[in-house]
Protein backbone atom coordinates (compact mmCIF):
# COMPACT_ATOMS: atom_id res chain seq x y z
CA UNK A 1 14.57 7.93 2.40
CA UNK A 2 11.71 5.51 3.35
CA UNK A 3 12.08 1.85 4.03
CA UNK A 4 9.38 -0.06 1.84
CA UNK A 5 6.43 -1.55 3.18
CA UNK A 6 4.67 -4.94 2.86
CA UNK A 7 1.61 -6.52 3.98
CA UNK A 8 1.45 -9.79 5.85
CA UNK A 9 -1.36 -12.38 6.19
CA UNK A 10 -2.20 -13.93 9.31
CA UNK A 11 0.56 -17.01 9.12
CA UNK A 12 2.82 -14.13 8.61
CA UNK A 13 3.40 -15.17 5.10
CA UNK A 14 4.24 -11.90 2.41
CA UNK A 15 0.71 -11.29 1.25
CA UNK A 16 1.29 -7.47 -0.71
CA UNK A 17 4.73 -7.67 -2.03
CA UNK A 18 7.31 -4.91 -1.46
CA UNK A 19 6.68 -2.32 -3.96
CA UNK A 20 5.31 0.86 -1.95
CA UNK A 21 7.48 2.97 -0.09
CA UNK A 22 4.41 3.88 2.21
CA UNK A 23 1.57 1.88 3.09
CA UNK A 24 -1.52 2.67 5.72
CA UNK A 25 -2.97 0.27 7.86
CA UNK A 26 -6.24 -1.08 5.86
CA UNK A 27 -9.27 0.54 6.99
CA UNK A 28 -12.86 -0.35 5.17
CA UNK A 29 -10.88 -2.56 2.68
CA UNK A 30 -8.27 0.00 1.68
CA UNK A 31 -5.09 1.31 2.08
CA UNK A 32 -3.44 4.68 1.36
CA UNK A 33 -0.10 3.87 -0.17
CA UNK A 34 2.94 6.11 -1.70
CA UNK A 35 5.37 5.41 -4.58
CA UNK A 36 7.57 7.64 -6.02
CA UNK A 37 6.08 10.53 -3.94
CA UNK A 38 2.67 10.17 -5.16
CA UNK A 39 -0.17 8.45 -3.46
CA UNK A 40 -2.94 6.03 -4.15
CA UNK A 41 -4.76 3.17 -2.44
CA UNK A 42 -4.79 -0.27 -2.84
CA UNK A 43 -7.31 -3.22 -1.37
CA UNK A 44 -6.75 -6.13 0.65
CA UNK A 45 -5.66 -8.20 -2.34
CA UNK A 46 -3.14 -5.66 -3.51
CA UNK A 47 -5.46 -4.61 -6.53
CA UNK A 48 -4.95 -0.80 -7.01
CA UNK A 49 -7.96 1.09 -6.66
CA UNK A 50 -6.80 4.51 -6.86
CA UNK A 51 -3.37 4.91 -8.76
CA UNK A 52 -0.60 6.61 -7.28
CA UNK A 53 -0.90 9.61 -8.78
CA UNK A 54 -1.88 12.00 -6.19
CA UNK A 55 0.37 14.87 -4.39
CA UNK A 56 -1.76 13.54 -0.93
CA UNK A 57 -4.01 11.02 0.44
């Protein structure tokens, strides 16, 4: 079992709420991020850019 992830702005207010049960650091503007077993990636704003649909990422 994974403990869910969220993202944090700079004030450390809840910027990405907690939906993703794994969640990369961002790097170029994105993030790899799991759900249900399957992966995606997301950017900065939370907007999915890749649905989690893949077996890796």
């Amino acid at each position: 079992m994974y403990a869910q992830c969220i993202a944090l702005d700079k004030s450390g207010n809840i910027a990405i709420p907690c939906i993703y049960d794994l969640a990369s650091m961002f790097i170029d503007g994105l993030s790899a991020i799991q759900k249900d077993g399957k992966y995606g990636y997301m950017d900065t704003s939370g907007n999915i850019v890749i649905p989690c649909v893949y077996e890796s990422g």
